[in-house]
N, C-alpha and C. Protein backbone atom coordinates (compact mmCIF):
# COMPACT_ATOMS: atom_id res chain seq x y z
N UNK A 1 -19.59 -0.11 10.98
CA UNK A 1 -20.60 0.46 10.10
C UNK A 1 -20.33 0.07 8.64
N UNK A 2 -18.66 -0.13 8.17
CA UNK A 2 -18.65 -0.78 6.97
C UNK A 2 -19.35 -1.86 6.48
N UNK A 3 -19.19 -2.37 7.64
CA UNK A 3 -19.73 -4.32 7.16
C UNK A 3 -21.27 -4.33 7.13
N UNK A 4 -21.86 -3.16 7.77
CA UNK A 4 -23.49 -2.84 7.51
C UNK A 4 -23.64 -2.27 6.09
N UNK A 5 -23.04 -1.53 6.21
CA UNK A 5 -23.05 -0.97 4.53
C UNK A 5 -22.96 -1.97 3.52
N UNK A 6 -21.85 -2.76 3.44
CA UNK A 6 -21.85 -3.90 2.65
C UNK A 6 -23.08 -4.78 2.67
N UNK A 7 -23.73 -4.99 3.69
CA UNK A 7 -24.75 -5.81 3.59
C UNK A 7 -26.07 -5.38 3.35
N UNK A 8 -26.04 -3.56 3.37
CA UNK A 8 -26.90 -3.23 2.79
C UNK A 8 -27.09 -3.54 0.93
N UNK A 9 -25.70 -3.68 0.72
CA UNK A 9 -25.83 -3.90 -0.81
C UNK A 9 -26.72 -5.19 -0.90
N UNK A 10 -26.14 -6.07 -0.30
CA UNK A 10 -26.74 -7.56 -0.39
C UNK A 10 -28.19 -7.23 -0.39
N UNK A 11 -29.06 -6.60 0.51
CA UNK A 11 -30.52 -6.68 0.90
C UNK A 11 -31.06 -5.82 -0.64
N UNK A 12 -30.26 -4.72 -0.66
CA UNK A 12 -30.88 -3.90 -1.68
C UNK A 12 -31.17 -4.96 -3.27
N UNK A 13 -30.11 -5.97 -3.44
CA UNK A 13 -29.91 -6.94 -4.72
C UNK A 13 -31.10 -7.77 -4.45
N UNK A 14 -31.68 -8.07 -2.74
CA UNK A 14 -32.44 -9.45 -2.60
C UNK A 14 -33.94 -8.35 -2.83
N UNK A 15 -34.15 -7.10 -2.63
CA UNK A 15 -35.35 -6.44 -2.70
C UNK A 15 -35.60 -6.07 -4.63
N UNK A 16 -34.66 -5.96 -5.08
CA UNK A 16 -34.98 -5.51 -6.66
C UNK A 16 -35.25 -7.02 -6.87
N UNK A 17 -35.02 -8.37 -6.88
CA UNK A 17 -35.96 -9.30 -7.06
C UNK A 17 -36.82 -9.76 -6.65
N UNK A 18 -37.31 -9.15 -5.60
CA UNK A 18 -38.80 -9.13 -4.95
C UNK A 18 -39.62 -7.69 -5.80
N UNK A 19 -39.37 -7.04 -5.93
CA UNK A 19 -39.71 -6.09 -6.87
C UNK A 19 -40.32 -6.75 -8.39
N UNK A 20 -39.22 -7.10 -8.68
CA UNK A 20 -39.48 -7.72 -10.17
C UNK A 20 -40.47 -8.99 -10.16
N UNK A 21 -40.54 -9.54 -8.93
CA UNK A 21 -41.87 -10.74 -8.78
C UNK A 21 -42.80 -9.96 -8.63
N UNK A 22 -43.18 -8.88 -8.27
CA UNK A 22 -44.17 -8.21 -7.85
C UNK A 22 -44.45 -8.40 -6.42
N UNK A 23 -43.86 -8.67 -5.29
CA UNK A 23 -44.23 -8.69 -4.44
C UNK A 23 -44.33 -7.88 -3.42
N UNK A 24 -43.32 -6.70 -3.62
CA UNK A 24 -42.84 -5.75 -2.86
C UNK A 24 -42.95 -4.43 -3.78
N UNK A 25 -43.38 -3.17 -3.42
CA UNK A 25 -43.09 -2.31 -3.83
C UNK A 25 -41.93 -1.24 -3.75
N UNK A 26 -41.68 -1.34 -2.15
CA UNK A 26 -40.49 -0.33 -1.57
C UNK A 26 -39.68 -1.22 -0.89
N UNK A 27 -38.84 -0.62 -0.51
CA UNK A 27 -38.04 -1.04 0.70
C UNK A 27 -38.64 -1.45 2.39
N UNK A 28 -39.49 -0.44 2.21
CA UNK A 28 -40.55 -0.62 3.72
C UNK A 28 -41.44 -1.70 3.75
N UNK A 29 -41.79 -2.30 2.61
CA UNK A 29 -42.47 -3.56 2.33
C UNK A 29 -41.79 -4.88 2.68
N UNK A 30 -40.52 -4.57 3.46
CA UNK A 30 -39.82 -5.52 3.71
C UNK A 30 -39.02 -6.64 5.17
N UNK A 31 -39.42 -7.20 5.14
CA UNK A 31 -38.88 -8.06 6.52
C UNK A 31 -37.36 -8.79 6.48
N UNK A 32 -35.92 -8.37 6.94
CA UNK A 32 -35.05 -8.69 6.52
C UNK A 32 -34.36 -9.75 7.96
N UNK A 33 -33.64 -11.08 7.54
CA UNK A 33 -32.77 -11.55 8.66
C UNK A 33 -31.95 -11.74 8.30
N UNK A 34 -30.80 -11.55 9.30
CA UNK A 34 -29.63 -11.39 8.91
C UNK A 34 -28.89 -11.18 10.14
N UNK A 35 -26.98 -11.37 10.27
CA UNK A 35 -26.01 -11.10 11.09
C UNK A 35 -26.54 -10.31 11.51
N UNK A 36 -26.71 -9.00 12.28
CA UNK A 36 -27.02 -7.78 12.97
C UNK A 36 -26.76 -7.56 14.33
N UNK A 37 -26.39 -8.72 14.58
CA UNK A 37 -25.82 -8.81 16.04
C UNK A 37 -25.35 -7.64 16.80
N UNK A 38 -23.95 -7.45 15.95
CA UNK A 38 -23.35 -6.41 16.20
C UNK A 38 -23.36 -4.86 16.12
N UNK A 39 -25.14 -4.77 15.64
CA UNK A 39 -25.76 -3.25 15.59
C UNK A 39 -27.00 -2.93 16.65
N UNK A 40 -27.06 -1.98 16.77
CA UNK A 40 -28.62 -1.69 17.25
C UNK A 40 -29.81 -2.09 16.19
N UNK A 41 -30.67 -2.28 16.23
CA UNK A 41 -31.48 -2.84 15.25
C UNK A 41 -32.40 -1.54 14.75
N UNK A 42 -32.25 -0.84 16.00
CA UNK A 42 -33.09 0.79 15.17
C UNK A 42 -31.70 1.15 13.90
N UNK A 43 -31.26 1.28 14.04
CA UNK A 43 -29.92 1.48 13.06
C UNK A 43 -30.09 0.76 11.83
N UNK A 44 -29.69 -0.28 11.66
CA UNK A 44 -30.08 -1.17 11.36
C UNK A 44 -31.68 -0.95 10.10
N UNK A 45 -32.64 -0.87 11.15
CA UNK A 45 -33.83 -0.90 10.12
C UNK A 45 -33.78 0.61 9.29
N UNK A 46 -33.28 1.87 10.01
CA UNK A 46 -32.51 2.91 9.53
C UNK A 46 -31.68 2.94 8.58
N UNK A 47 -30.60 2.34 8.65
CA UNK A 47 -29.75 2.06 7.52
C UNK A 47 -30.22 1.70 6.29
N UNK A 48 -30.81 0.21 6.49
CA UNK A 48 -31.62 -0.45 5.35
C UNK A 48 -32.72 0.15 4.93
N UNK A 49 -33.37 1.10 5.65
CA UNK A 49 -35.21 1.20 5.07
C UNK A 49 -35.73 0.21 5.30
N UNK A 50 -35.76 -0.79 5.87
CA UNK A 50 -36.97 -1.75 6.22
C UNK A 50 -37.76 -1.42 7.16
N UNK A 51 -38.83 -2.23 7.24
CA UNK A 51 -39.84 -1.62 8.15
C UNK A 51 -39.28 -2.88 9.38
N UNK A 52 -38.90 -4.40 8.86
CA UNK A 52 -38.80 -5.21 10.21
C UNK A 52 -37.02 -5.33 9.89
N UNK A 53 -36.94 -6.10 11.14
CA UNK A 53 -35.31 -6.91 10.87
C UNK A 53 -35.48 -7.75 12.15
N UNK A 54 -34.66 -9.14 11.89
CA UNK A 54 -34.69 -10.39 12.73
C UNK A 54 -33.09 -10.70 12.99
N UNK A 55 -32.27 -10.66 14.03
CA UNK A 55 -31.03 -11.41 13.94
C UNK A 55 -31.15 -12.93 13.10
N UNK A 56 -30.14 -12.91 12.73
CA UNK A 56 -30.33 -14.60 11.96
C UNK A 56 -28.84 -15.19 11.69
N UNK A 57 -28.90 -15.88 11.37
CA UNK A 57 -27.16 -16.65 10.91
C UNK A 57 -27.04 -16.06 9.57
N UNK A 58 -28.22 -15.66 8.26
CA UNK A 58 -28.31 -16.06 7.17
C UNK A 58 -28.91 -15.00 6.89
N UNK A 59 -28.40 -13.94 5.25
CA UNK A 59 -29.20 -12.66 4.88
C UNK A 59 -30.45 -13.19 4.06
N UNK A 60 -31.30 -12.71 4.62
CA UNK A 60 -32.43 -13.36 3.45
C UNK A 60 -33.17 -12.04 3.97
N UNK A 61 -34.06 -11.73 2.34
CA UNK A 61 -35.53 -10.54 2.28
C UNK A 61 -36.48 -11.37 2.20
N UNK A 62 -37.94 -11.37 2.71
CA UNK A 62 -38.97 -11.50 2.39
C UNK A 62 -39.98 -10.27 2.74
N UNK A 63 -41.20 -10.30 1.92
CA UNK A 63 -42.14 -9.14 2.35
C UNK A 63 -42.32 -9.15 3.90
N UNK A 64 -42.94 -8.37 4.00
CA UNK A 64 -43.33 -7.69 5.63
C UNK A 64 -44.54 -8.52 5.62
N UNK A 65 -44.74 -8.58 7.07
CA UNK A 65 -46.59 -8.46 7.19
C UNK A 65 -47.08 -8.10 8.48
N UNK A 66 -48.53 -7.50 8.43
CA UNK A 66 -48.95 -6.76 9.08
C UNK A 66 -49.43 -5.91 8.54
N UNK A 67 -49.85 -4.45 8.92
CA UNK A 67 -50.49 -3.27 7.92
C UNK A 67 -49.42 -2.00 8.39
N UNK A 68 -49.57 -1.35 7.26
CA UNK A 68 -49.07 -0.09 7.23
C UNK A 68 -49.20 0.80 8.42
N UNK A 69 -47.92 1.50 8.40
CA UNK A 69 -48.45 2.71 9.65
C UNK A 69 -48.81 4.00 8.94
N UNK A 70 -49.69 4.73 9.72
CA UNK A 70 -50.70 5.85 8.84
C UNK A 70 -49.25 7.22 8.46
N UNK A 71 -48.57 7.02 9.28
CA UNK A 71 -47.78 7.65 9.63
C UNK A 71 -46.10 7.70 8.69
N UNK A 72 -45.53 6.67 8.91
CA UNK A 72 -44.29 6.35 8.58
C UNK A 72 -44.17 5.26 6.87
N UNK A 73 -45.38 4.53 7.39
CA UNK A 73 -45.22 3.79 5.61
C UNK A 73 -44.77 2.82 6.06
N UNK A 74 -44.14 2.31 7.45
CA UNK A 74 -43.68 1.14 7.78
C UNK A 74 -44.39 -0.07 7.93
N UNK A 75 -44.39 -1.27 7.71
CA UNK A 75 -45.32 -2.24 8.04
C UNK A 75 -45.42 -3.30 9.79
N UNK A 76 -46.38 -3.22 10.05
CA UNK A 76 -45.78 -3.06 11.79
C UNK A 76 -46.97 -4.38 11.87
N UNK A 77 -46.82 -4.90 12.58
CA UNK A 77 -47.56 -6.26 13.17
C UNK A 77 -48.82 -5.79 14.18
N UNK A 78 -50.09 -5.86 13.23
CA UNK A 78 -51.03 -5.62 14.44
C UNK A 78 -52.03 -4.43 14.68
N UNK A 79 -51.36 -3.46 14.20
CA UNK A 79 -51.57 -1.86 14.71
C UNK A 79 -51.49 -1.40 13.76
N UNK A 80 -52.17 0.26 14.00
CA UNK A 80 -52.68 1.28 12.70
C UNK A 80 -51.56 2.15 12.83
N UNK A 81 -50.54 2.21 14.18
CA UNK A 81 -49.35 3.41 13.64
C UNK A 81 -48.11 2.35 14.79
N UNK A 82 -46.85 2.67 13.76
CA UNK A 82 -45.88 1.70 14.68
C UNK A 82 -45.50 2.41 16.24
N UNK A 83 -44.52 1.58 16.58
CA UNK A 83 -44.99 2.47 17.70
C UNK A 83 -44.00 3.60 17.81
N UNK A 84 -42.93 3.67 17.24
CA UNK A 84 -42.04 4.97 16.59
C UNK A 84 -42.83 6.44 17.05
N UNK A 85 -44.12 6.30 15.97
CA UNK A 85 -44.72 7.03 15.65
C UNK A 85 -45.59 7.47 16.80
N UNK A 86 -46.08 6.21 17.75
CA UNK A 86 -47.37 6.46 18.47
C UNK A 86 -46.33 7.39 19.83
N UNK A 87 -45.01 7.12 19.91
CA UNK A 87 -44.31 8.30 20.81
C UNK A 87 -44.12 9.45 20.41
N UNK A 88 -44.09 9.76 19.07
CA UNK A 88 -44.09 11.27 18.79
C UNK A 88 -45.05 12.33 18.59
């Protein structure tokens, strides 16, 4: 869980310059890839606040896409509530 933490720093540094371009407003506006191998990825998007996450070799942020869920604020591919939400 350390080495998630640490790399939450990294994402949080790559989202305040998506911020400052204007591209992103929150954290949930965000699609992150990265190591994650070694987590659950609900965790994971938990930890960080993102709405997506991709295993990858390489940490990189870019915006999300898709539309908002009515519900959570997350950005979900497709659909009006993620599906988190559409089970509760």
């Amino acid at each position: 869980m350390k080495e998630l933490l640490e790399l939450r720093k990294q994402v949080y540094e790559q989202i305040e310059e998506l911020r400052k371009q204007g591209l992103v407003g929150s954290s949930l506006e965000c699609h992150v890839t990265g190591p994650f191998q070694d987590w659950n990825i609900d965790d994971v998007l938990d930890v960080l606040i993102v709405s997506q996450v991709e295993i990858a070799p390489e940490l990189k942020v870019i915006p999300a896409i898709g539309t908002k869920c009515d519900r959570c604020f997350k950005i979900v591919p497709n659909q009006e509530n993620c599906s988190r939400c559409i089970r509760e």
